[in-house]
N, C-alpha and C. Protein backbone atom coordinates (compact mmCIF):
# COMPACT_ATOMS: atom_id res chain seq x y z
N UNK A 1 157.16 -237.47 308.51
CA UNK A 1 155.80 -237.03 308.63
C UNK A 1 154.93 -237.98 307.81
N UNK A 2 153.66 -238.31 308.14
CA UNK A 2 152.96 -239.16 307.91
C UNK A 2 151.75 -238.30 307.25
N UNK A 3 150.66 -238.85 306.44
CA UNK A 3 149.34 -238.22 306.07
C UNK A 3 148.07 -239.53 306.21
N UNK A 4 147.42 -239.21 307.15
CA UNK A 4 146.39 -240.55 307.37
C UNK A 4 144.72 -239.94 307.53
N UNK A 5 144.28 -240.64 306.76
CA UNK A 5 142.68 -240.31 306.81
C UNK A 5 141.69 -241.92 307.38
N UNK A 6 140.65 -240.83 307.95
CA UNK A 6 139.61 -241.97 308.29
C UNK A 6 138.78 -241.79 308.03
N UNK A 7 137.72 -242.99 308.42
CA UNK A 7 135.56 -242.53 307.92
C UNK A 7 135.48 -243.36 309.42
N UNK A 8 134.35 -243.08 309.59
CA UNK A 8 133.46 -243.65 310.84
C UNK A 8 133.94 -245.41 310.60
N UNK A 9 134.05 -245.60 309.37
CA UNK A 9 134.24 -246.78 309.16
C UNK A 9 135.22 -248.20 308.92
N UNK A 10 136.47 -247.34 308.44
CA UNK A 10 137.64 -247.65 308.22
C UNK A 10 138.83 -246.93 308.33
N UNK A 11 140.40 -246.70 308.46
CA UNK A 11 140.79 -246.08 308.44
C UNK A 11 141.31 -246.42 306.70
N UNK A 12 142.10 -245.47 306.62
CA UNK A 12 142.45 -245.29 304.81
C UNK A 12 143.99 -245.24 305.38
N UNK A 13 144.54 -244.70 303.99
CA UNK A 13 146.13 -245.03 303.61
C UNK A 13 146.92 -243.85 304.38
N UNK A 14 147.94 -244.82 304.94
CA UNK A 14 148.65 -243.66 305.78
C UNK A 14 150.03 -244.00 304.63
N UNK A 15 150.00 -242.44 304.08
CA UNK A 15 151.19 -242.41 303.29
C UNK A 15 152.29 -241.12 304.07
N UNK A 16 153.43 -241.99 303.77
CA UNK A 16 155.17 -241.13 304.67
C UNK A 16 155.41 -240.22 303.58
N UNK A 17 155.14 -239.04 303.71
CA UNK A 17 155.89 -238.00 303.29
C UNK A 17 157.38 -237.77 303.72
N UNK A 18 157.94 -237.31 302.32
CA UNK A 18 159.14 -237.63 302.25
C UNK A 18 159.89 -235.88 302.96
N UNK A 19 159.26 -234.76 302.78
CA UNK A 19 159.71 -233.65 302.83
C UNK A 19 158.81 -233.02 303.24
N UNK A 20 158.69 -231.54 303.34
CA UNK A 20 157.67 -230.88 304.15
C UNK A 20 156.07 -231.16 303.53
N UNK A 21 155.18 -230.91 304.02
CA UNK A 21 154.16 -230.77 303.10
C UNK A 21 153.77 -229.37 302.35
N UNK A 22 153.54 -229.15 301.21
CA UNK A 22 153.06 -227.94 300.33
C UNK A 22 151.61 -228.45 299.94
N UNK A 23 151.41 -226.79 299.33
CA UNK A 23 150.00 -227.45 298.69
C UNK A 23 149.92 -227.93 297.91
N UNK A 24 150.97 -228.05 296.99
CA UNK A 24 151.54 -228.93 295.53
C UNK A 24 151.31 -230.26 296.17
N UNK A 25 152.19 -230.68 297.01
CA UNK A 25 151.98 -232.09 297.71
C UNK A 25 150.90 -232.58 297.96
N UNK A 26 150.52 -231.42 299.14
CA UNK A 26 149.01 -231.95 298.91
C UNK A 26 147.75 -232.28 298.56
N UNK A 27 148.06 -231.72 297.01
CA UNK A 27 147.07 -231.49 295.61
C UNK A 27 147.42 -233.15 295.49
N UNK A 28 148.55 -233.66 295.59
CA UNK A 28 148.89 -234.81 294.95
C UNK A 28 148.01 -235.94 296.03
N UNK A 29 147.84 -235.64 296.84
CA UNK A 29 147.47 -236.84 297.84
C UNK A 29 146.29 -236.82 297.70
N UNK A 30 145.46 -235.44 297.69
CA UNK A 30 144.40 -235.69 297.40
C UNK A 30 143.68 -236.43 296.18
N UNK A 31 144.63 -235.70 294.95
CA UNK A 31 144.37 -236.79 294.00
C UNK A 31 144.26 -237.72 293.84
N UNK A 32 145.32 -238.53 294.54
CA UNK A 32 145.77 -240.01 294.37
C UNK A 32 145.49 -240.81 295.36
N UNK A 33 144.79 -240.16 296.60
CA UNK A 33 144.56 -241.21 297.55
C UNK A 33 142.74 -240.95 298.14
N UNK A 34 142.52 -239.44 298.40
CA UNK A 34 141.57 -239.10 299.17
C UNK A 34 140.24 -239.47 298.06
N UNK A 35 140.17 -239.31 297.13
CA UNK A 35 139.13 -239.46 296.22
C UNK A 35 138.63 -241.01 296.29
N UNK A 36 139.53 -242.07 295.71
CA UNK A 36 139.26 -243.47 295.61
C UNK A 36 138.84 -243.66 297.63
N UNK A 37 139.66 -242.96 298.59
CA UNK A 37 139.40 -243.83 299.44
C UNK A 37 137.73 -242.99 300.12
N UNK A 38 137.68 -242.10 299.32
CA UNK A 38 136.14 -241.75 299.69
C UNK A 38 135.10 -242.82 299.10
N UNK A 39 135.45 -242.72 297.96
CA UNK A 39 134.41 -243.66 297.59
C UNK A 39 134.10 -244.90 297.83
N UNK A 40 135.08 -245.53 298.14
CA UNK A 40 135.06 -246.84 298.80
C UNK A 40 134.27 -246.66 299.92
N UNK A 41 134.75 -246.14 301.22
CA UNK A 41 133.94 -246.01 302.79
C UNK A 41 132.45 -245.47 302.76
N UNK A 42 132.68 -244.63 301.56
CA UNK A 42 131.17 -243.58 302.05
C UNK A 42 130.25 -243.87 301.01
N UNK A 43 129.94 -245.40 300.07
CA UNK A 43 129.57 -245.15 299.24
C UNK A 43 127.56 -245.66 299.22
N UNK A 44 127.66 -245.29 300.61
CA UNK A 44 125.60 -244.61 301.14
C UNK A 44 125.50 -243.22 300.02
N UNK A 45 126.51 -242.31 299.76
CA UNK A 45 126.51 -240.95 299.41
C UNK A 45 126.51 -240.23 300.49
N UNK A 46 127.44 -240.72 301.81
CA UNK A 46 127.11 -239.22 302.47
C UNK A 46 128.65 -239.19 302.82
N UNK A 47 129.45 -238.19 301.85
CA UNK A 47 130.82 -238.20 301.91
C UNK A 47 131.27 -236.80 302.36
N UNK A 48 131.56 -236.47 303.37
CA UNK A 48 131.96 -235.60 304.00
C UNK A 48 133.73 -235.49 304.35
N UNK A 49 134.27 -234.33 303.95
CA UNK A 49 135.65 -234.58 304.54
C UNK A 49 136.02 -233.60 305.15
N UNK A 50 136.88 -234.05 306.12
CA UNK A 50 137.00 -233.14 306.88
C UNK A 50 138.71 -232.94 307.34
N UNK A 51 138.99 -231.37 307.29
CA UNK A 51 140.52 -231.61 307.86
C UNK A 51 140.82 -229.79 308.32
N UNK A 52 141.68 -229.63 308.98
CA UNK A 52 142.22 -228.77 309.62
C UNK A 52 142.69 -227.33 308.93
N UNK A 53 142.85 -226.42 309.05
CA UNK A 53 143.58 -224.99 308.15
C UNK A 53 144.78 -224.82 308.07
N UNK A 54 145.39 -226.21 308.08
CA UNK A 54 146.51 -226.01 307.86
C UNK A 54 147.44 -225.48 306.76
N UNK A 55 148.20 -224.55 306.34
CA UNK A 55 148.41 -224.02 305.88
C UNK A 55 148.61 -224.32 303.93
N UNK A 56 148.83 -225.68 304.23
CA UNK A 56 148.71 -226.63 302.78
C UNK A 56 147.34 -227.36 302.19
N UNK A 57 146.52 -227.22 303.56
CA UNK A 57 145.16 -227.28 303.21
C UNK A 57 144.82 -226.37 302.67
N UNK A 58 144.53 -225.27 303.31
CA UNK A 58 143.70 -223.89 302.35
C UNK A 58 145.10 -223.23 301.69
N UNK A 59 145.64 -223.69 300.69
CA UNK A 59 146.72 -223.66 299.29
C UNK A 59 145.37 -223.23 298.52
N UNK A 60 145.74 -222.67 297.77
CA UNK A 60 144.76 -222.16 296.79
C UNK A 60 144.81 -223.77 295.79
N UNK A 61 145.68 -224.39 295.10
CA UNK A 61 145.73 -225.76 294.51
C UNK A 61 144.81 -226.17 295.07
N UNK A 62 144.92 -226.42 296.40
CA UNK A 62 144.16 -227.79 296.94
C UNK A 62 142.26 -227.37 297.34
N UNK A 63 142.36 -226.06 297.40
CA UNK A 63 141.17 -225.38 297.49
C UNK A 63 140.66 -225.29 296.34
N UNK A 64 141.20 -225.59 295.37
CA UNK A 64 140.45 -225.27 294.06
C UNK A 64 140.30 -226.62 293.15
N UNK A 65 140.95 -227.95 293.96
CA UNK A 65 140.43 -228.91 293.83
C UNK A 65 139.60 -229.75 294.60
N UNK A 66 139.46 -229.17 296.00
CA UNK A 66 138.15 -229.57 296.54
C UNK A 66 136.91 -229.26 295.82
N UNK A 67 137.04 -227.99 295.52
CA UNK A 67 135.92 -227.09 294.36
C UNK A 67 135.10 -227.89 293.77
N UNK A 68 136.60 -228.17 292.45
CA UNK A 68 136.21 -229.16 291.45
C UNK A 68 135.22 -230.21 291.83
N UNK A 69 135.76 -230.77 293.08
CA UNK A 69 135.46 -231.99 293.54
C UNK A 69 134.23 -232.42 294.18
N UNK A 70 133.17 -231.37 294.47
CA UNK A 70 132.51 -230.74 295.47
C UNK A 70 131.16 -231.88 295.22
N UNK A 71 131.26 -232.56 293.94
CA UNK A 71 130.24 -233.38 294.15
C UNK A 71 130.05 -234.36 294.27
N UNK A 72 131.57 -234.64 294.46
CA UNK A 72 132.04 -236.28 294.72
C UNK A 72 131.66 -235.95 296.58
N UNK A 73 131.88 -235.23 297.34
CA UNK A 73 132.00 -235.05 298.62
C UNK A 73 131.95 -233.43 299.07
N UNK A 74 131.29 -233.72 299.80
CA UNK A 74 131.52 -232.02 300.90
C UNK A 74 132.72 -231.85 301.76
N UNK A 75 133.04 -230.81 301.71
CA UNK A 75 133.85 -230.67 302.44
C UNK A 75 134.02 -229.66 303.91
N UNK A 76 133.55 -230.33 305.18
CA UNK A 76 133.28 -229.66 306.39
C UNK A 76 134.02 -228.55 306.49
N UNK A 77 133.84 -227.22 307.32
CA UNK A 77 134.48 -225.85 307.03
C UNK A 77 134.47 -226.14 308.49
N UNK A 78 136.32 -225.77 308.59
CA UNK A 78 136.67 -225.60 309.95
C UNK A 78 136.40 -224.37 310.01
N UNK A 79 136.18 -223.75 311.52
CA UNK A 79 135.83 -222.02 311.52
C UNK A 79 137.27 -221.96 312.10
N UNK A 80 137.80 -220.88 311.99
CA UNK A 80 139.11 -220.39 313.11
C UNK A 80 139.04 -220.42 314.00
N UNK A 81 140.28 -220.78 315.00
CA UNK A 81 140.50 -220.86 316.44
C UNK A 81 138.86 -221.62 317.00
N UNK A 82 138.45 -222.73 316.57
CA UNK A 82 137.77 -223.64 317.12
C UNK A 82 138.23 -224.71 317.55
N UNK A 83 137.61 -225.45 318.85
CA UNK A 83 137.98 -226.23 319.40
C UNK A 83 138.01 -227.56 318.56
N UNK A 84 139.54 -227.94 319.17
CA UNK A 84 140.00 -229.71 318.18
C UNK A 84 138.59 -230.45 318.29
N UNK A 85 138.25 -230.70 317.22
CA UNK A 85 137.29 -231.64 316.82
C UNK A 85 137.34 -232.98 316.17
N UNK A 86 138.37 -232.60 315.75
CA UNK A 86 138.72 -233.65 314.67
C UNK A 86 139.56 -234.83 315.07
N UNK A 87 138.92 -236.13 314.60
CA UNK A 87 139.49 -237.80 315.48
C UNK A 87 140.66 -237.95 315.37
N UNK A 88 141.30 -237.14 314.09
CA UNK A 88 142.45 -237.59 313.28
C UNK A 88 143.72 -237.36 314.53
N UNK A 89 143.57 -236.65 315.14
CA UNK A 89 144.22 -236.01 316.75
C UNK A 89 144.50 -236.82 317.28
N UNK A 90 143.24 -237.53 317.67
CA UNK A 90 143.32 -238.56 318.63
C UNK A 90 143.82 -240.01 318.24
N UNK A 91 143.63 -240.06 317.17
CA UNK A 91 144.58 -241.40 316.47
C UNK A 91 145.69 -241.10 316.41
N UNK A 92 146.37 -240.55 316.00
CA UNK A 92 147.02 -240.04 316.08
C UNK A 92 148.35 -239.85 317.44
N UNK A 93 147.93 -239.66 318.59
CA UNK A 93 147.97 -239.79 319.68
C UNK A 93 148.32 -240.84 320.41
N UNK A 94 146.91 -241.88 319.84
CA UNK A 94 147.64 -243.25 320.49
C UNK A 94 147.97 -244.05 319.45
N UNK A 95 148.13 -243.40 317.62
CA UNK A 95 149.55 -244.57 317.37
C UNK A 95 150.93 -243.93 317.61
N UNK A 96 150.88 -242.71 318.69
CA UNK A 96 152.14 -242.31 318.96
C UNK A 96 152.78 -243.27 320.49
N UNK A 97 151.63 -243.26 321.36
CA UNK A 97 151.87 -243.91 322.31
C UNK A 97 152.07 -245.42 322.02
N UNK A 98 151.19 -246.52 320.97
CA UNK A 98 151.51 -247.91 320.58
C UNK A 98 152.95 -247.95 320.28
N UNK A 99 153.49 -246.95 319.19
CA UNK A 99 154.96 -246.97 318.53
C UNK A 99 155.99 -246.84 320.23
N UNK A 100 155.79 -245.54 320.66
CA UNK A 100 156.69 -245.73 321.81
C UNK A 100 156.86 -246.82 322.60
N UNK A 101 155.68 -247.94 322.73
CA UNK A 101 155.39 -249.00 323.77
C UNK A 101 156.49 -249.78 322.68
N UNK A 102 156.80 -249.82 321.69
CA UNK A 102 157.06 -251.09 320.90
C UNK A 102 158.75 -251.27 321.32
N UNK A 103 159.39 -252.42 321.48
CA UNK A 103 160.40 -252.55 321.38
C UNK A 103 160.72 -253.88 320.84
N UNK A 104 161.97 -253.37 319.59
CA UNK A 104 162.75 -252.44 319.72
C UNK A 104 161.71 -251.04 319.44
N UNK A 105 162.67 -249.76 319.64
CA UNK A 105 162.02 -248.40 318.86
C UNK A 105 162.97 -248.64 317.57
N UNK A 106 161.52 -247.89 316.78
CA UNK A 106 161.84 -248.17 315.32
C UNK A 106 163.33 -247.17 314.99
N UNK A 107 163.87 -246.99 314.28
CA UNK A 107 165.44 -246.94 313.97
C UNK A 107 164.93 -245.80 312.78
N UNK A 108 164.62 -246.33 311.90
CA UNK A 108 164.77 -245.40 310.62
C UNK A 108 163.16 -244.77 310.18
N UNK A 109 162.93 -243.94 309.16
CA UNK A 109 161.86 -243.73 309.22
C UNK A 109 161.23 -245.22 308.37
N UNK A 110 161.50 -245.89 307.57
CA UNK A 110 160.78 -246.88 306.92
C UNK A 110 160.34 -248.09 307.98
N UNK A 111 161.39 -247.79 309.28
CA UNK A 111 160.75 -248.91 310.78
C UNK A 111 159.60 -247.96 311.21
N UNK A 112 159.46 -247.43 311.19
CA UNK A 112 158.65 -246.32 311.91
C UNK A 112 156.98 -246.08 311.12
N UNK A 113 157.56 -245.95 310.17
CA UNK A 113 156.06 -246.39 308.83
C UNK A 113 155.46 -247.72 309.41
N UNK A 114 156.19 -248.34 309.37
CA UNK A 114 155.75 -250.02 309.71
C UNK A 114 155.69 -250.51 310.77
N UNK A 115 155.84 -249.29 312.14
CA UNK A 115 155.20 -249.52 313.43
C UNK A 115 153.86 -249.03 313.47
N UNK A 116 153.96 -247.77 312.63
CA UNK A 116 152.31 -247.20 312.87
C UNK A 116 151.61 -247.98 312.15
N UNK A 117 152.16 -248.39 311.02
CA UNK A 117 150.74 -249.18 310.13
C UNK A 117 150.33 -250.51 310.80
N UNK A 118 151.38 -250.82 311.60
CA UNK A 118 151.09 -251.95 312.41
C UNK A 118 150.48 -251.85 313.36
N UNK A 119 150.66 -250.76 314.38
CA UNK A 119 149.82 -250.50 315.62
C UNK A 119 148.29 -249.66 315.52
N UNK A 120 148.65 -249.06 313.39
CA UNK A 120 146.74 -249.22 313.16
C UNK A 120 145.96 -250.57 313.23
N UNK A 121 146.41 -251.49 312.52
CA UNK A 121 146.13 -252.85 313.27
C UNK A 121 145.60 -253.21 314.17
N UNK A 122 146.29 -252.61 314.98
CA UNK A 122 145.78 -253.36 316.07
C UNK A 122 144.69 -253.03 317.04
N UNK A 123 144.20 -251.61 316.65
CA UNK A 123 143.06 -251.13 317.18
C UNK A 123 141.98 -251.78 317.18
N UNK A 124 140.93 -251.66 318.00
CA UNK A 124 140.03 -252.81 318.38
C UNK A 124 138.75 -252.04 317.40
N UNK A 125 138.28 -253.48 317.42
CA UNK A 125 137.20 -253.20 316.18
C UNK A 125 135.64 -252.28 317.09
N UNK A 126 135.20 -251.26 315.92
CA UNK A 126 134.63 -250.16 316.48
C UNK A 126 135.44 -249.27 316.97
N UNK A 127 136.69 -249.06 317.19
CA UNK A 127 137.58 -247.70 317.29
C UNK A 127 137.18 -246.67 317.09
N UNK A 128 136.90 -246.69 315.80
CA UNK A 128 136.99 -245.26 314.85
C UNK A 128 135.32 -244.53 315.16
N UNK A 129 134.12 -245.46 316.06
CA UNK A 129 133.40 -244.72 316.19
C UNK A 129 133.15 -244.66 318.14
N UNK A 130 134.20 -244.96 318.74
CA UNK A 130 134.07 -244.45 320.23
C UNK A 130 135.30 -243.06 320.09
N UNK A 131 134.57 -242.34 320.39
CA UNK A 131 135.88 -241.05 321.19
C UNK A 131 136.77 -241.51 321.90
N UNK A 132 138.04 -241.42 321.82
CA UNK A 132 139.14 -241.77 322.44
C UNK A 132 139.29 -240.64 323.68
């Protein structure tokens, strides 16, 4: 399993999780990745983040460090059972379809890290702001 974020502008660090995700885990990513790569992309000040209810998202940890966090960035409120909105889907999607096109198919998960980070690559410039 993979964890990958974007901005209108760039995509950010796709880090391989090693084991399931928790909200412990994902207290850690946020820490260590989502903060610096906000500030870098969004730094007009209009930092918005946005992600899904998934069950390690709304963790009380990770909810109570968005909190904290609340003035580094907002954080968009998914409502329940609303329609997929979110790009991260759709990237998602087609670096599933680039990896399958690739041959060889990647073998282990560390080939597999290094097909997707490669077939983020290769997305054509302006990607991240046409709808797929």
């Amino acid at each position: 399993m993979v964890w990958d974020v974007c901005s209108w502008h760039d995509m950010g660090p796709l880090i391989r999780l090693e084991t399931t995700l928790t909200g412990d885990r994902y207290l850690d990513i946020l820490s260590d990745h989502l903060h610096s790569f906000m500030s870098i992309v969004n730094s007009d000040g209009l930092r918005q983040f946005q992600q899904d209810s998934a069950t390690p998202h709304a963790s009380r940890v990770a909810t109570k460090w968005l909190q904290e966090h609340s003035s580094d960035f907002r954080r968009f409120h998914w409502p329940p059972k609303s329609p997929k909105m979110n790009i991260i889907e759709d990237i998602r999607d087609a670096l599933l379809h680039a990896v399958e096109k690739r041959s060889p198919s990647p073998r282990t998960p560390m080939d597999l890290l290094i097909a997707l980070q490669d077939s983020r690559c290769e997305f054509p410039p302006g990607y991240l702001q046409t709808p797929v």
